[in-house]
Protein backbone atom coordinates (compact mmCIF):
# COMPACT_ATOMS: atom_id res chain seq x y z
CA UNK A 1 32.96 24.88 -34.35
CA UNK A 2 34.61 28.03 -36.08
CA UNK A 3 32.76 30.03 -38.40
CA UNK A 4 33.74 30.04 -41.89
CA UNK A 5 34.71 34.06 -41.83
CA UNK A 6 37.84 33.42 -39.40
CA UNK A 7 38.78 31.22 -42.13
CA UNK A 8 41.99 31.94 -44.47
CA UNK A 9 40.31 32.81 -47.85
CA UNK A 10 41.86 30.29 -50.98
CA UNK A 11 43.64 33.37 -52.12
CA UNK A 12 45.76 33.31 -48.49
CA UNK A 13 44.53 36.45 -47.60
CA UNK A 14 42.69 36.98 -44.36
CA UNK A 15 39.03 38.24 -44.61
CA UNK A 16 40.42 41.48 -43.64
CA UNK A 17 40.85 42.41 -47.05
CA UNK A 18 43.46 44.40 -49.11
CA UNK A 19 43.39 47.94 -48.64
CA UNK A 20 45.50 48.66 -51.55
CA UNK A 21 42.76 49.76 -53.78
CA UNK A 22 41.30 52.09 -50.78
CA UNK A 23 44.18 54.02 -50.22
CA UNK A 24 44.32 54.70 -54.23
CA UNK A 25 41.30 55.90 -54.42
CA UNK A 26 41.74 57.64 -51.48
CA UNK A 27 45.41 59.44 -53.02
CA UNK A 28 43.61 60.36 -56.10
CA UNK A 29 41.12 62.42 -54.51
CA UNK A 30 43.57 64.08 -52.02
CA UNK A 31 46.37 65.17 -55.17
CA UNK A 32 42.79 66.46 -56.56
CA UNK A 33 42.05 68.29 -53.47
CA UNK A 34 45.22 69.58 -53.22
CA UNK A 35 45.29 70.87 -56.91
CA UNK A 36 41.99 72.47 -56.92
CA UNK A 37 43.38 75.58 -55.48
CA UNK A 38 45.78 76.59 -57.86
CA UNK A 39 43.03 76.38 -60.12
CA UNK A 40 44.58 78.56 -63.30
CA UNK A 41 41.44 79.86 -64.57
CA UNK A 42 38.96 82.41 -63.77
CA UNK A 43 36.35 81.18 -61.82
CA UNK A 44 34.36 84.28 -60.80
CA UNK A 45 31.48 84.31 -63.19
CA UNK A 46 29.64 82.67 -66.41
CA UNK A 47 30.68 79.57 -67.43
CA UNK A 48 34.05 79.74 -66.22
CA UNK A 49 32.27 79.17 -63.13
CA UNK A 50 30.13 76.48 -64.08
CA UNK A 51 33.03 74.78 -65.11
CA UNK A 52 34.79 75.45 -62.22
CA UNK A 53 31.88 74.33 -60.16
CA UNK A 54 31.61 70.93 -62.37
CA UNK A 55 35.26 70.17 -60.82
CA UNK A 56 33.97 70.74 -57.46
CA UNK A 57 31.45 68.56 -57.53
CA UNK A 58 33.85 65.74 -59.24
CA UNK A 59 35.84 66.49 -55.92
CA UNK A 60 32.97 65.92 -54.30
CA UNK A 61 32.15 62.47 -55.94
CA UNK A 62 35.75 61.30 -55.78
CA UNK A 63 35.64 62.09 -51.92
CA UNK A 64 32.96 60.00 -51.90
CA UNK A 65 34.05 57.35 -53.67
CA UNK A 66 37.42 56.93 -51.47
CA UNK A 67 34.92 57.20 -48.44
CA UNK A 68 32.71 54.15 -49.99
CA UNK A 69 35.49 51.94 -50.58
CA UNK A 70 37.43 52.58 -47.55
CA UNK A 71 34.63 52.27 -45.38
CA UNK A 72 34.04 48.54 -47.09
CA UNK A 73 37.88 48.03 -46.80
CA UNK A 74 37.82 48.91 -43.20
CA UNK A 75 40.93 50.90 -43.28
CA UNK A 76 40.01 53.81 -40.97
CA UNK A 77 42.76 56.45 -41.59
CA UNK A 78 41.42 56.07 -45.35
CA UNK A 79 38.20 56.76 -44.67
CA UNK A 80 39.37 60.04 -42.18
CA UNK A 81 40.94 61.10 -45.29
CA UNK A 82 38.17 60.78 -48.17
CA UNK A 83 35.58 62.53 -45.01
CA UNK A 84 38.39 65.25 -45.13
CA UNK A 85 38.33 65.45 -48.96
CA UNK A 86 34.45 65.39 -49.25
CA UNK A 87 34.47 68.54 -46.46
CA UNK A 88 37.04 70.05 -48.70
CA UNK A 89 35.41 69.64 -51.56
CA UNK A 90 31.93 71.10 -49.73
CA UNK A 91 33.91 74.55 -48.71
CA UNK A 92 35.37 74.86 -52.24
CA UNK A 93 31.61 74.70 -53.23
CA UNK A 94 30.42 76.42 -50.75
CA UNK A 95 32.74 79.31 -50.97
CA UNK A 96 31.19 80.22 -54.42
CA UNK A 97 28.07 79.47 -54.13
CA UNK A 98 26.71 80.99 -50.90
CA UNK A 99 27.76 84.60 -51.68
CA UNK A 100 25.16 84.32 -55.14
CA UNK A 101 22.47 82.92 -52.78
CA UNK A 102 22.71 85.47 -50.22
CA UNK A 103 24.09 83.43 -47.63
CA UNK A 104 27.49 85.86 -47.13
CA UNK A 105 28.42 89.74 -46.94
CA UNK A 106 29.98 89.48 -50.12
CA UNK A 107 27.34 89.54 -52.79
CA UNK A 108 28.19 87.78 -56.19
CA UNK A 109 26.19 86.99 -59.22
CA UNK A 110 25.79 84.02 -61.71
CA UNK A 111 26.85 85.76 -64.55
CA UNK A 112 29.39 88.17 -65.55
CA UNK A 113 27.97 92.04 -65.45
CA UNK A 114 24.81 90.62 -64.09
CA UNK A 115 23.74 89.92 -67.52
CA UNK A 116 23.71 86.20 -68.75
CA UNK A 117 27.07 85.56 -70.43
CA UNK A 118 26.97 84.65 -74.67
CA UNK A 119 29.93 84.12 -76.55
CA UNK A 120 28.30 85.91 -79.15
CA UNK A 121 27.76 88.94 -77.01
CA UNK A 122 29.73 92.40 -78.13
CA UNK A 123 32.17 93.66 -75.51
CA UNK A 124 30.01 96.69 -73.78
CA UNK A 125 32.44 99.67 -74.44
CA UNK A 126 31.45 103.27 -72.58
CA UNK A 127 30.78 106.48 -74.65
CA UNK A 128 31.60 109.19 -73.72
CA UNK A 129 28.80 111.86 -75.08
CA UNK A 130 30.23 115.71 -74.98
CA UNK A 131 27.44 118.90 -75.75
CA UNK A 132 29.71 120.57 -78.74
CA UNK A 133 26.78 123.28 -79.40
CA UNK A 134 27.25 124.50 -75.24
CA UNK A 135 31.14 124.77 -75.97
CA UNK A 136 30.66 126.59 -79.46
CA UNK A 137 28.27 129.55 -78.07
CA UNK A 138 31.04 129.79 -74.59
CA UNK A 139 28.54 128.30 -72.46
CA UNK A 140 29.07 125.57 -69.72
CA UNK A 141 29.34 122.02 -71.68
CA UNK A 142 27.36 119.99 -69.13
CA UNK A 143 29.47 116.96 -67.85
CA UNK A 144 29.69 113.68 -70.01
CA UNK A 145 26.88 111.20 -70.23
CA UNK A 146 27.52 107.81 -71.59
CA UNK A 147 23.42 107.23 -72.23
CA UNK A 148 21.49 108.86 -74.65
CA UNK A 149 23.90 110.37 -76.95
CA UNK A 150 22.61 111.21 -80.66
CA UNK A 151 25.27 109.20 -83.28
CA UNK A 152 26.72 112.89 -84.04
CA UNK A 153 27.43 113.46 -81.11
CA UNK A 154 29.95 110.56 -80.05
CA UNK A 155 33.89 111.65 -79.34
CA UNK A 156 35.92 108.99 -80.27
């Protein structure tokens, strides 16, 4: 007596199925993985980050999702390829998010100037403050300070 799973499905495929729709998903997640590093924006701080992050992590869950399907598909070399993907996807992640956790010599903040990023925050601009009454009376000006400077002051 055979058992029904040796048995040519109606479609005349075997039960090994097609692995067609594996190795797509599996292709779109390694052109993904090989784009993310020419990635043409900043991606150092503030939401650029975030954003930048966001893709990672869609990396991440495309990786995944090749791994899932190849797995069920049985097509091993697919599946070696959406692991590889996945661990790419990890080090892309990893690489910006362990220096702002203090996990790497390099240290790195969230957001941009260590102050949280608005769009509808002014540009900080330094002033430079000059004593004019110590360079009237011939005196030493004291050097420039960019804090503290009285409005009148300000050289601009």
């Amino acid at each position: 007596m055979t058992s029904s799973s040796s048995l040519p499905l109606a479609t005349g495929r075997t039960p090994a199925r097609d692995s067609r729709g594996a190795w797509w998903r599996v292709l779109v997640g390694v052109a993904f993985a090989a784009a993310i590093p020419f990635w043409p924006y900043s991606k150092g701080c503030g939401f650029p980050l975030w954003g930048y992050l966001c893709v990672v992590a869609a990396l991440l869950g495309v990786g995944l999702w090749g791994a899932r399907f190849s797995w069920r598909e049985r097509v091993g070399a697919a599946h070696a390829a959406a692991l590889l993907v996945t661990l790419w996807a990890g080090v892309l992640g990893a690489e910006r998010v362990l220096p702002r956790l203090g996990y790497a010599r390099a240290k790195a903040t969230w957001t941009c100037n260590g102050e949280p990023v608005s769009p509808a925050a002014p540009a900080a601009v330094p002033l430079v403050v000059s004593d004019t009454a110590a360079a009237d009376s011939g005196g030493a000006a004291p050097e420039a300070d960019t804090v503290g400077a009285a409005p009148d002051t300000v050289e601009r």
